[in-house]
PDB file of N, CA and C in Angstrom:
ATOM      1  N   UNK A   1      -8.593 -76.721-211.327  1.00  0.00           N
ATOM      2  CA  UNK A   1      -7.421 -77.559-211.167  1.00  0.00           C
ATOM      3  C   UNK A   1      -6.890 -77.473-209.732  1.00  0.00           C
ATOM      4  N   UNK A   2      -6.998 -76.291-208.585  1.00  0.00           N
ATOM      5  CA  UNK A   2      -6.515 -76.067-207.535  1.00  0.00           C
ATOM      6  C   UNK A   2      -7.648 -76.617-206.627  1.00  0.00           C
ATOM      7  N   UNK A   3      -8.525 -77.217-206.768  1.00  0.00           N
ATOM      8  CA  UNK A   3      -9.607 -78.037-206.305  1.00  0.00           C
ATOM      9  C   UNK A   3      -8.963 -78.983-206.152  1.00  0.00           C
ATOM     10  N   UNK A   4      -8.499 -79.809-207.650  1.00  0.00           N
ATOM     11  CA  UNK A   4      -8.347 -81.396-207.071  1.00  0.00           C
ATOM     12  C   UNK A   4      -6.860 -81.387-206.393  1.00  0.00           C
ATOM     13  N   UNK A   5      -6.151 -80.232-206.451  1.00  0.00           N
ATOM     14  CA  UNK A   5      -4.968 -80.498-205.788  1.00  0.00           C
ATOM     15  C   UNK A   5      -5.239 -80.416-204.042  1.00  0.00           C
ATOM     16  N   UNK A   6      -6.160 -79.436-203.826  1.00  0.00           N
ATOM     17  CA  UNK A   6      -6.935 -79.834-202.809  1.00  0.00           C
ATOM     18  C   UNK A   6      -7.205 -80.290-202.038  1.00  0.00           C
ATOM     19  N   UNK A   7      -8.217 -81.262-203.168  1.00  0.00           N
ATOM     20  CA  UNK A   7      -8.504 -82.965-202.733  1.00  0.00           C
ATOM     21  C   UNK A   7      -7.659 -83.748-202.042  1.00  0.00           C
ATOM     22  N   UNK A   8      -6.845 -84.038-203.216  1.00  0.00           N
ATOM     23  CA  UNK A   8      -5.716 -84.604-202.630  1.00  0.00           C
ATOM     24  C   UNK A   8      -4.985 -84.451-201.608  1.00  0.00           C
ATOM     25  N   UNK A   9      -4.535 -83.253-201.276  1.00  0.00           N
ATOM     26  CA  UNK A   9      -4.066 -82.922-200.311  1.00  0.00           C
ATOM     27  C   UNK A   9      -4.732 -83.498-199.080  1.00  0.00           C
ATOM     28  N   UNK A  10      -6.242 -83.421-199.142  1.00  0.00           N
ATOM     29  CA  UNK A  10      -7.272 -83.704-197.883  1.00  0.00           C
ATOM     30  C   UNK A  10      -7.098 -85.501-197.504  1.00  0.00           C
ATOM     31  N   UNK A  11      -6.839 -85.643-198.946  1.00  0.00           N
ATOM     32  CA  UNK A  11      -6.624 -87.691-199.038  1.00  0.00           C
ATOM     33  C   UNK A  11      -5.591 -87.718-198.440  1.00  0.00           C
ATOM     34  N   UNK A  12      -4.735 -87.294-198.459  1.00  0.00           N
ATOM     35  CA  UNK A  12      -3.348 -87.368-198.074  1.00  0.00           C
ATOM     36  C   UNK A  12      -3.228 -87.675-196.424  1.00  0.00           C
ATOM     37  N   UNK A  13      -3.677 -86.390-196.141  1.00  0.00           N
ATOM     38  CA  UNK A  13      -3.606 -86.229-194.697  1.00  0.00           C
ATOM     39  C   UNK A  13      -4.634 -86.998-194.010  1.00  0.00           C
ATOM     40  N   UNK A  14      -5.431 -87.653-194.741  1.00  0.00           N
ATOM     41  CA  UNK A  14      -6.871 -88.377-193.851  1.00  0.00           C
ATOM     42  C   UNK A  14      -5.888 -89.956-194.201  1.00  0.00           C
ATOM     43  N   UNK A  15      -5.206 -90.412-195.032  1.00  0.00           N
ATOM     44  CA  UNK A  15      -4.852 -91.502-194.984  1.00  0.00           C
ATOM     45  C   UNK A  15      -3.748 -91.714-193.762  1.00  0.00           C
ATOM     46  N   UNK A  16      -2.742 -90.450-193.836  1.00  0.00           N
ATOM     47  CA  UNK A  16      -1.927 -90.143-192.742  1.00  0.00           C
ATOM     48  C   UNK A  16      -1.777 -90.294-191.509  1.00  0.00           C
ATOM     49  N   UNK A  17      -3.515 -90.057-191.216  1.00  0.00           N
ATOM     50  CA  UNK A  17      -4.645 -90.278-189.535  1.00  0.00           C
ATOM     51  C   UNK A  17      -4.700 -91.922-189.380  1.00  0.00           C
ATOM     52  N   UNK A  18      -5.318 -92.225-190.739  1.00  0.00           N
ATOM     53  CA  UNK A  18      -5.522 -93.313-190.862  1.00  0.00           C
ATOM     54  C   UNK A  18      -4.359 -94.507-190.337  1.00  0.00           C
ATOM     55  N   UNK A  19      -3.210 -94.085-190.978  1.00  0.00           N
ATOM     56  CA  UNK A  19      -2.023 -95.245-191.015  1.00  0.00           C
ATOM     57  C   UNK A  19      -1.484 -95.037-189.491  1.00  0.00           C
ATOM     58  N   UNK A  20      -1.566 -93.918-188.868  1.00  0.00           N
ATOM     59  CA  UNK A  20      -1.213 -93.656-187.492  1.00  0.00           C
ATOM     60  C   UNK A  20       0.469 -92.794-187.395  1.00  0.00           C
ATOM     61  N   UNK A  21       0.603 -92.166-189.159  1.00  0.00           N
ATOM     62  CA  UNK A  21       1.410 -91.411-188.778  1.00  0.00           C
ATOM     63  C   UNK A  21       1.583 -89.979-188.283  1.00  0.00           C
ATOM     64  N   UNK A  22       0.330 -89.528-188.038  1.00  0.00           N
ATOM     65  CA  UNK A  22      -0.197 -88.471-187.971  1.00  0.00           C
ATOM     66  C   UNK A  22      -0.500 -88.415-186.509  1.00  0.00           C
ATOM     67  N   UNK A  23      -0.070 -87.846-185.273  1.00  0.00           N
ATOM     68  CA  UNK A  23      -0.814 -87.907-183.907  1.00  0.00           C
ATOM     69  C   UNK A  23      -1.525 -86.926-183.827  1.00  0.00           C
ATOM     70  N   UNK A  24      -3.007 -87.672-183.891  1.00  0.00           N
ATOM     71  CA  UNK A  24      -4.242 -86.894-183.369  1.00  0.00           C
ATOM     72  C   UNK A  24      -5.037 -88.092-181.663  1.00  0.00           C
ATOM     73  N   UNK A  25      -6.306 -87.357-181.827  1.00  0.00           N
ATOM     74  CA  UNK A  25      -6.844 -88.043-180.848  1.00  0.00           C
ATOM     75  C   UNK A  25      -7.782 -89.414-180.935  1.00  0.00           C
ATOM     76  N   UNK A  26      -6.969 -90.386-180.589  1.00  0.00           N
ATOM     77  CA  UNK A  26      -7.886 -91.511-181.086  1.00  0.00           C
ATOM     78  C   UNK A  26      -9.113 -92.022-181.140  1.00  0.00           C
ATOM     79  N   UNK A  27      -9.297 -91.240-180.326  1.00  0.00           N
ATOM     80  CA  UNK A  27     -11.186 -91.247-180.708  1.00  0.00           C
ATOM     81  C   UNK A  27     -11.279 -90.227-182.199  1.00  0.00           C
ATOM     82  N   UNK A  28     -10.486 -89.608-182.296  1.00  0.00           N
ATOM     83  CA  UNK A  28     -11.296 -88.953-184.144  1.00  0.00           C
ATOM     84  C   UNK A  28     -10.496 -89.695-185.373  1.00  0.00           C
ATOM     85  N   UNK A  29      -8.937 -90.960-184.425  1.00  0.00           N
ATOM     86  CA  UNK A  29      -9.213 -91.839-185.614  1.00  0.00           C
ATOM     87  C   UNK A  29      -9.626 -92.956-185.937  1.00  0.00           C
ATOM     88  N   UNK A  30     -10.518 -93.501-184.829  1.00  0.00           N
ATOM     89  CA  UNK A  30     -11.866 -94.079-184.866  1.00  0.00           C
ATOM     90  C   UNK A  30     -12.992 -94.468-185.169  1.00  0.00           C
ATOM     91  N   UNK A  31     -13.024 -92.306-185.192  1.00  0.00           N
ATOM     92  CA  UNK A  31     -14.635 -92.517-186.105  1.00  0.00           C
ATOM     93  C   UNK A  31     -14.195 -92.100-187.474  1.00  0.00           C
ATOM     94  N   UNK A  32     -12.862 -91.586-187.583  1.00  0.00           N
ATOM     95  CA  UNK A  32     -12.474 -91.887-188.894  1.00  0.00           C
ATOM     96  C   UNK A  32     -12.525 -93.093-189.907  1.00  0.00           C
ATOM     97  N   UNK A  33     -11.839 -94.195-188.923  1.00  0.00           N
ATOM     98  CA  UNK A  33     -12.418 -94.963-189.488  1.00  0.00           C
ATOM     99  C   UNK A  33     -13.537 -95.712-189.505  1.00  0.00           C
ATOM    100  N   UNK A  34     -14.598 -95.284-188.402  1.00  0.00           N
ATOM    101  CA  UNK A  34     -16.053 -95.983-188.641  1.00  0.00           C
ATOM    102  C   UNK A  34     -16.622 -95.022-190.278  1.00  0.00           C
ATOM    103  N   UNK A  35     -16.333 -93.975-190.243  1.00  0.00           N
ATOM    104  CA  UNK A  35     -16.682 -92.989-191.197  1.00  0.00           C
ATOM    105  C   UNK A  35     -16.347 -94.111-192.967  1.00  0.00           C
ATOM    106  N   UNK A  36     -15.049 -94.291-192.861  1.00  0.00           N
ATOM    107  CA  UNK A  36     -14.706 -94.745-193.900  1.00  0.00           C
ATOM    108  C   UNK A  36     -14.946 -96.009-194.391  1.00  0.00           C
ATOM    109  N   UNK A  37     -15.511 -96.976-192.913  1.00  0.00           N
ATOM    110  CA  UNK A  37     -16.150 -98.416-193.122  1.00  0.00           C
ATOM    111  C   UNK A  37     -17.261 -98.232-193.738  1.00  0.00           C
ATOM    112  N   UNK A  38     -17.929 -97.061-193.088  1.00  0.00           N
ATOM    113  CA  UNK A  38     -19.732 -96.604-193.718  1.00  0.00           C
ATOM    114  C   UNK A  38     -19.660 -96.538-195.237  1.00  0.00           C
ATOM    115  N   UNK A  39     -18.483 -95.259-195.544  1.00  0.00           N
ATOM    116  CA  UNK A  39     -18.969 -95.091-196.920  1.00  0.00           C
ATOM    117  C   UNK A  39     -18.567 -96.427-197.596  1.00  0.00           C
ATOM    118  N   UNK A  40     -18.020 -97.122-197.450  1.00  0.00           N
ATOM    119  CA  UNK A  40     -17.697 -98.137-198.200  1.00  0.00           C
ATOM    120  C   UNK A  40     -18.967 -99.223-198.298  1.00  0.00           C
ATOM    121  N   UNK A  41     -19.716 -99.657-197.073  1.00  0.00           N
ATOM    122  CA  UNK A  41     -20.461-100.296-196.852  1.00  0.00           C
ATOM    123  C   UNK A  41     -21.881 -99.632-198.073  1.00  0.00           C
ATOM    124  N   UNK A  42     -22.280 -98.641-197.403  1.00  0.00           N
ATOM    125  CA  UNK A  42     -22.765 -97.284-198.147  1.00  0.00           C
ATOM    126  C   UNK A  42     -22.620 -98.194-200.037  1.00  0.00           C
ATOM    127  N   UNK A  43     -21.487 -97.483-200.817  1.00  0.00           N
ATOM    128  CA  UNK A  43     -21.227 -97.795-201.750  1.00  0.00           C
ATOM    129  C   UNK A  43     -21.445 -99.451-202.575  1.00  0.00           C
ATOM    130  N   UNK A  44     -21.083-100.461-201.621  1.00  0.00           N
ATOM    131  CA  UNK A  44     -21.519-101.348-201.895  1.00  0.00           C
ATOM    132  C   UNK A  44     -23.378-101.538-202.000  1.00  0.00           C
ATOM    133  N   UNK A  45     -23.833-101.179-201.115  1.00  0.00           N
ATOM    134  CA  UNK A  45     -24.954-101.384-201.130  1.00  0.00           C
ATOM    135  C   UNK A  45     -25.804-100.743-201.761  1.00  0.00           C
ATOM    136  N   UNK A  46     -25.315 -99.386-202.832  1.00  0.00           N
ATOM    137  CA  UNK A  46     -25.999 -98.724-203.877  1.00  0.00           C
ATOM    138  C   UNK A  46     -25.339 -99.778-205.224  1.00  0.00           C
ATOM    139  N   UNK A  47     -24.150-100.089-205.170  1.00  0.00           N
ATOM    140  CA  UNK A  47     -24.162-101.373-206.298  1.00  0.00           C
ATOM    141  C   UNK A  47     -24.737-102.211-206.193  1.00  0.00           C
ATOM    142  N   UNK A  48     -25.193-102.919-205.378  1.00  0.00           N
ATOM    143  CA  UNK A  48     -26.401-103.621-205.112  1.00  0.00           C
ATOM    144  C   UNK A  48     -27.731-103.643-205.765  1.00  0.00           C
ATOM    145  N   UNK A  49     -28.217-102.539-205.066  1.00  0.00           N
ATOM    146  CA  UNK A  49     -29.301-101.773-205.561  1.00  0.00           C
ATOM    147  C   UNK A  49     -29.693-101.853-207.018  1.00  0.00           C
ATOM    148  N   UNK A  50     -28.134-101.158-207.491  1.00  0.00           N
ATOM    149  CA  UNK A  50     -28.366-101.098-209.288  1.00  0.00           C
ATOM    150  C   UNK A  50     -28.468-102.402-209.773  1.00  0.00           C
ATOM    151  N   UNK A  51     -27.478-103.305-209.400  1.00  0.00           N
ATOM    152  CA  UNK A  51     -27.888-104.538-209.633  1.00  0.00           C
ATOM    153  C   UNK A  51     -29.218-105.300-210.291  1.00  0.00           C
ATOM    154  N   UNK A  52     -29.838-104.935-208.809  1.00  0.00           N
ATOM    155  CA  UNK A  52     -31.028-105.610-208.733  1.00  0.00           C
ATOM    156  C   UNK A  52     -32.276-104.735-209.869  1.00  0.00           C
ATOM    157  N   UNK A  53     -32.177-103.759-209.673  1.00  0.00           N
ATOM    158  CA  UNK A  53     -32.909-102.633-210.812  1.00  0.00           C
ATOM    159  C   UNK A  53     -32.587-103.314-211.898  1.00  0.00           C
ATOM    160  N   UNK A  54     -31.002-103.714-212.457  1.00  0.00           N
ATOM    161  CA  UNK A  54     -30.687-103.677-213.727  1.00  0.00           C
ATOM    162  C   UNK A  54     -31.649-105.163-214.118  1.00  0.00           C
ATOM    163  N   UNK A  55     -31.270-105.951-213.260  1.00  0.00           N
ATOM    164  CA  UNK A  55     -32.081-106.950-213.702  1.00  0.00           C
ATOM    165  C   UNK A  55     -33.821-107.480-214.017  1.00  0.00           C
ATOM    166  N   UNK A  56     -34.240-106.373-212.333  1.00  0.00           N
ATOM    167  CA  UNK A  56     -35.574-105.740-213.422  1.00  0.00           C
ATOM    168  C   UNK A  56     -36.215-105.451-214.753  1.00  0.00           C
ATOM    169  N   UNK A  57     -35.302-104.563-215.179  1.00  0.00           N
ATOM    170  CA  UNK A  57     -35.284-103.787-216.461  1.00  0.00           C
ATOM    171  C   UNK A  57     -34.796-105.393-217.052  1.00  0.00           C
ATOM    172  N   UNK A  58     -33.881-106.152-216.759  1.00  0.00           N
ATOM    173  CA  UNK A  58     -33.875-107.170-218.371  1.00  0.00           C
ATOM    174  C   UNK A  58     -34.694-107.992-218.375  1.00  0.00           C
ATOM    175  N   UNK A  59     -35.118-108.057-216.877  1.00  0.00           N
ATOM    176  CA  UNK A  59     -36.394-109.520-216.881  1.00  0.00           C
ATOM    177  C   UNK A  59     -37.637-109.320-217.984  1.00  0.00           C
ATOM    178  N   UNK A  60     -37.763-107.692-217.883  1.00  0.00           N
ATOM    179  CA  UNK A  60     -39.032-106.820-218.310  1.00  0.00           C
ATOM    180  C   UNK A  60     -38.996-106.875-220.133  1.00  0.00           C
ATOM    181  N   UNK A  61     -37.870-106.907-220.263  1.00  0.00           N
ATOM    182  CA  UNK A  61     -37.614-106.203-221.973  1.00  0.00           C
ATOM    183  C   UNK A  61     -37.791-108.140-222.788  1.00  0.00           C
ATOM    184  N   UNK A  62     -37.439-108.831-221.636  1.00  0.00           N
ATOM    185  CA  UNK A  62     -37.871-110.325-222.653  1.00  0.00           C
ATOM    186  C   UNK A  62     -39.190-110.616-222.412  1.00  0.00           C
TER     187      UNK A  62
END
C-alpha cells in the first residue's frame, strides 16, 4: 500500500514539472516531456498491434 502512495507521489511531482509549477531546468522539462510523448506514442502503437493480431485470429476462426 506504501508503494502506490509512492507512486503517486512521483505523479504528482512529474505533473508539477510538467505544468511549470515546479522550477527545474528546462531542458529536463523537455525531455520530460519528449519522455511522456514517447510513452504515449509507444502505447498507442502496441494497441495497434493487438488490433491487428486480434483480427488475424478472427479472420482465421471463420
Amino acid at each position: 500500500m506504501m508503494a502506490l502512495v509512492w507512486l503517486i507521489d512521483l505523479l504528482v511531482m512529474g505533473i508539477k514539472v510538467l505544468g511549470g509549477r515546479t522550477k527545474v531546468n528546462p531542458v529536463f522539462r523537455y525531455g520530460l516531456w519528449v519522455a511522456v510523448l514517447g510513452t504515449v506514442a509507444a502505447g498507442i502503437a502496441v494497441v495497434g498491434v493487438l488490433l491487428v493480431l486480434l483480427q488475424h485470429h478472427l479472420e482465421n476462426l471463420a
